[in-house]
N, C-alpha and C. Protein backbone atom coordinates (compact mmCIF):
# COMPACT_ATOMS: atom_id res chain seq x y z
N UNK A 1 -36.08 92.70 54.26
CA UNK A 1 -35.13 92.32 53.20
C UNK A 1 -35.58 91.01 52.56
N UNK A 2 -35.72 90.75 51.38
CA UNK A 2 -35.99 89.97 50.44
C UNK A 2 -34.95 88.67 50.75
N UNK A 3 -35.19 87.26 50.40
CA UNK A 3 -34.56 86.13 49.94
C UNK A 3 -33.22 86.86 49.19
N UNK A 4 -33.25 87.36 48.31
CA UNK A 4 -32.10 87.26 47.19
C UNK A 4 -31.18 88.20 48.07
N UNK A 5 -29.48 88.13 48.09
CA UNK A 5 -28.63 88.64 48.13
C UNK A 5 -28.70 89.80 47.57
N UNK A 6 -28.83 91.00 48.07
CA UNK A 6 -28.74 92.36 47.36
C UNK A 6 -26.81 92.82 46.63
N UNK A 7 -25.83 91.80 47.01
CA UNK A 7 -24.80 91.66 46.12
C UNK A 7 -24.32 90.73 44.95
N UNK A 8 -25.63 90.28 45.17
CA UNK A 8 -25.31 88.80 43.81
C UNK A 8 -25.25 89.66 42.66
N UNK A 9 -24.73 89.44 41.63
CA UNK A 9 -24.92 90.07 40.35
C UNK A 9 -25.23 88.61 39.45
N UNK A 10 -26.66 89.19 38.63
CA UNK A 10 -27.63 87.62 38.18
C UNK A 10 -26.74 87.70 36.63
N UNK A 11 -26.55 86.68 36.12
CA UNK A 11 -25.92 86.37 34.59
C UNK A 11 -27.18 86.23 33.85
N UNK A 12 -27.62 86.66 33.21
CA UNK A 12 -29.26 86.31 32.31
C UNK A 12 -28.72 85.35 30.99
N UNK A 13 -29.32 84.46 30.39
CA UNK A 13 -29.45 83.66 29.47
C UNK A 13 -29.16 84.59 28.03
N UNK A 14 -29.44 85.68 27.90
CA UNK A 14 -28.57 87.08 27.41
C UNK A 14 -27.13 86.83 27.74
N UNK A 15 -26.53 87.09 28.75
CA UNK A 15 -25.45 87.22 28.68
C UNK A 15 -24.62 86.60 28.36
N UNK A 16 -24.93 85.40 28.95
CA UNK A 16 -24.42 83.86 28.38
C UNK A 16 -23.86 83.73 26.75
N UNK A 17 -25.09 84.24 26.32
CA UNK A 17 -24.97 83.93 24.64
C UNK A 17 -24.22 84.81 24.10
N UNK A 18 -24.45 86.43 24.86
CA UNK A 18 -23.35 87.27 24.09
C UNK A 18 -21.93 86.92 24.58
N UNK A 19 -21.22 86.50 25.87
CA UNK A 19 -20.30 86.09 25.83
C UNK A 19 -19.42 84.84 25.31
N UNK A 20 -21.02 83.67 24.57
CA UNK A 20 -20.71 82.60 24.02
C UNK A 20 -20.15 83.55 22.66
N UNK A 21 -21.19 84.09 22.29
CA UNK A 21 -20.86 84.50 20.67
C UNK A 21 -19.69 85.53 20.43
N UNK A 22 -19.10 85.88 21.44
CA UNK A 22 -18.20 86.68 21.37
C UNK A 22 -16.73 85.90 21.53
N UNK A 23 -16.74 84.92 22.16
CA UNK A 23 -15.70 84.05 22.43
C UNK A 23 -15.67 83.46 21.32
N UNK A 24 -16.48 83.23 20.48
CA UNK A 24 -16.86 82.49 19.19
C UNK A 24 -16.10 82.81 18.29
N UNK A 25 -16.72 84.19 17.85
CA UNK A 25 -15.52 85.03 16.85
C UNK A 25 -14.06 85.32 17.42
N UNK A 26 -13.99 85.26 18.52
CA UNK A 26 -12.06 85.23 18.85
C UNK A 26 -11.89 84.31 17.96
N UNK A 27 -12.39 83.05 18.24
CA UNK A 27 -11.98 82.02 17.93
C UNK A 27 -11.77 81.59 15.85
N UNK A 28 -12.26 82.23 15.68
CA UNK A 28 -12.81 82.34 13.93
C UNK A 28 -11.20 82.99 13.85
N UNK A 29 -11.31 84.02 14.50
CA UNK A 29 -10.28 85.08 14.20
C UNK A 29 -8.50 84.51 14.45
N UNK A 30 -8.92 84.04 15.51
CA UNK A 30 -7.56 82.70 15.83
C UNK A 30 -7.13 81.91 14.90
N UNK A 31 -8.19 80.86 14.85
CA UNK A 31 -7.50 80.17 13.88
C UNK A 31 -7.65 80.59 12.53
N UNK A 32 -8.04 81.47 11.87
CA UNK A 32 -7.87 81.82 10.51
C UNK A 32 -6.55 82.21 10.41
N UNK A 33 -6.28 83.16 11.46
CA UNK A 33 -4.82 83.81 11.44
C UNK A 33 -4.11 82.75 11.37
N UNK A 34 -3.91 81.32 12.35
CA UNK A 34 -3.39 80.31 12.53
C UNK A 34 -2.95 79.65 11.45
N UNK A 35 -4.11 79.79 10.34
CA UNK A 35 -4.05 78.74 9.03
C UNK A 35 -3.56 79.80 8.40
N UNK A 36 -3.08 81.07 8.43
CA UNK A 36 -2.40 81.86 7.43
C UNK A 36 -0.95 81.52 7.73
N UNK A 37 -0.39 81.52 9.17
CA UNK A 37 1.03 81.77 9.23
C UNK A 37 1.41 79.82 9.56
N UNK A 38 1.07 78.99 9.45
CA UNK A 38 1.69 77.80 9.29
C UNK A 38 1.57 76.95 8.15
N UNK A 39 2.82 77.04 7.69
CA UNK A 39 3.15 76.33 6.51
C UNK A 39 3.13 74.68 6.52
N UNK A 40 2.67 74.39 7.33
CA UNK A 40 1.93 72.67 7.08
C UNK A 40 1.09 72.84 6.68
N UNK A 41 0.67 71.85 5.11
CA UNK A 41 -0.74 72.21 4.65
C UNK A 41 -1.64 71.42 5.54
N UNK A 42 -0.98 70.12 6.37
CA UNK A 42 -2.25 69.61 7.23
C UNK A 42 -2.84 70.10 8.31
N UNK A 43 -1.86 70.91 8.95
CA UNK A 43 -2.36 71.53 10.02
C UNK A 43 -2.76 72.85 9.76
N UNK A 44 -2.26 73.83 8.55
CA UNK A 44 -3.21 74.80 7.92
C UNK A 44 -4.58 74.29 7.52
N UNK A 45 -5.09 73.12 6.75
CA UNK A 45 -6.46 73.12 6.46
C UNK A 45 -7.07 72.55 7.94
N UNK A 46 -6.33 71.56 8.86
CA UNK A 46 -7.62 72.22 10.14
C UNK A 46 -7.98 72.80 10.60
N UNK A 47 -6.84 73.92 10.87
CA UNK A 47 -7.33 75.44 11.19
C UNK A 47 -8.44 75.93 10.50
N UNK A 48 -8.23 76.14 9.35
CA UNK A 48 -8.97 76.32 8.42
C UNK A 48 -10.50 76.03 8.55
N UNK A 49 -10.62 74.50 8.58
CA UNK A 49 -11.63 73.89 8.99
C UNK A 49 -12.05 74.11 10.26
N UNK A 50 -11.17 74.46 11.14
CA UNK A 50 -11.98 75.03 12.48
C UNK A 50 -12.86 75.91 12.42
N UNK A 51 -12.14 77.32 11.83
CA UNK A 51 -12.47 78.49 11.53
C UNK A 51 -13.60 78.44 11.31
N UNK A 52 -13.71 77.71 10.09
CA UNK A 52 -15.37 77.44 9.28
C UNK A 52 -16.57 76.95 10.70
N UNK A 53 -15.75 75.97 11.19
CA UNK A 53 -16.77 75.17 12.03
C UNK A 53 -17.47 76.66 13.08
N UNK A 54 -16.18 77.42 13.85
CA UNK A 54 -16.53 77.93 14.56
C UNK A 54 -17.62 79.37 14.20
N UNK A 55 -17.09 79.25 12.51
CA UNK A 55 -17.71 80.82 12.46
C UNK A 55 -19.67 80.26 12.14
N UNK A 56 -19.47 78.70 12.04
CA UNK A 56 -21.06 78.48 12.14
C UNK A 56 -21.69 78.60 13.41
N UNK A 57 -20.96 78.00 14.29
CA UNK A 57 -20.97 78.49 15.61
C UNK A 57 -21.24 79.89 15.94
N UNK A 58 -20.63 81.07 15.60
CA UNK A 58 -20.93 82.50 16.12
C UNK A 58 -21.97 82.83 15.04
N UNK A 59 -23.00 81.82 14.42
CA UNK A 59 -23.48 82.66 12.97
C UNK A 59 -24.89 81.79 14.41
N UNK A 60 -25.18 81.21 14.85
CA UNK A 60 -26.20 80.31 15.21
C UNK A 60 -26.21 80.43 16.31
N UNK A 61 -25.32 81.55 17.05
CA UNK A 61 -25.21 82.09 18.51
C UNK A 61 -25.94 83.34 18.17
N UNK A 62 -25.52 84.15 17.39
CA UNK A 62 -25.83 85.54 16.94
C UNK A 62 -27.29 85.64 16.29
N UNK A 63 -27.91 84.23 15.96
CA UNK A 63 -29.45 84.30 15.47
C UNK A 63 -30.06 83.97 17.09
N UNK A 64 -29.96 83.31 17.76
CA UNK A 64 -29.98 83.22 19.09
C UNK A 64 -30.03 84.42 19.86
N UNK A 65 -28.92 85.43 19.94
CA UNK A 65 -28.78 86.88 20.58
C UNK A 65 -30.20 87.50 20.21
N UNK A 66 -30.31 87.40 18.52
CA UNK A 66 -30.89 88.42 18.14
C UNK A 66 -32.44 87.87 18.56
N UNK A 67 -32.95 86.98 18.52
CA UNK A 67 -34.58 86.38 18.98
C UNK A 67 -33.68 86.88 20.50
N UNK A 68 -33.36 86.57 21.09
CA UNK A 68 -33.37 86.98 22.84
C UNK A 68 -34.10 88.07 22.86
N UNK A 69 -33.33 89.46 21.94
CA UNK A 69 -33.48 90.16 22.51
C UNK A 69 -34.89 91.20 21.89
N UNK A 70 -35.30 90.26 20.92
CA UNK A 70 -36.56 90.45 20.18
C UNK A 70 -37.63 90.38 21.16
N UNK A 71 -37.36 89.00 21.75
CA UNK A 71 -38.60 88.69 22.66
C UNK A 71 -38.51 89.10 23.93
N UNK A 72 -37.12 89.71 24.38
CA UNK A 72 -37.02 89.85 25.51
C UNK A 72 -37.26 88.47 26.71
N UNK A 73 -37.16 87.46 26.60
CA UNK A 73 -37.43 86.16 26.77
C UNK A 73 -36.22 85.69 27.79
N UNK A 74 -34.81 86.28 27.56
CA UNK A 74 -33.78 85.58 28.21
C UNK A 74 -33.27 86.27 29.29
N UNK A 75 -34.16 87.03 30.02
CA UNK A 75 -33.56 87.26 31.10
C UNK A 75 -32.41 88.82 30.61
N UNK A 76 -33.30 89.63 29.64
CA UNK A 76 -32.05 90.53 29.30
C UNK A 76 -33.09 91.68 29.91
């Protein structure tokens, strides 16, 4: 029997990113909705501004996914 635990289940540098980039867009999706249904305009445009921030976030996760799985490089 080998070093490694034959019950470990390994997380690859793949997975990571698809569950980063997927948590990402919840998050786009959150607060956009957020900045639709509250009628404070200050706390509607941070939402707002989140949204934006985060959906750069799932746009620069998702160029990331896609070289992973180009190169096959991350453990996918």
């Amino acid at each position: 029997m080998d070093s490694m635990n034959r019950n470990e289940i390994e997380i690859t540098t793949y997975d990571r990113l698809l569950r980063a980039w997927e948590n990402s867009m919840e998050m786009v999706r959150d607060f956009e909705m957020y900045s639709k249904r509250i009628e404070d305009e200050k706390i509607k445009e941070v939402f707002k501004q989140f949204a934006e921030d985060e959906g750069m976030h799932a746009t620069k996760l998702r160029e990331l996914l896609l070289d992973c799985r180009k190169e096959k490089g991350c453990g996918h």
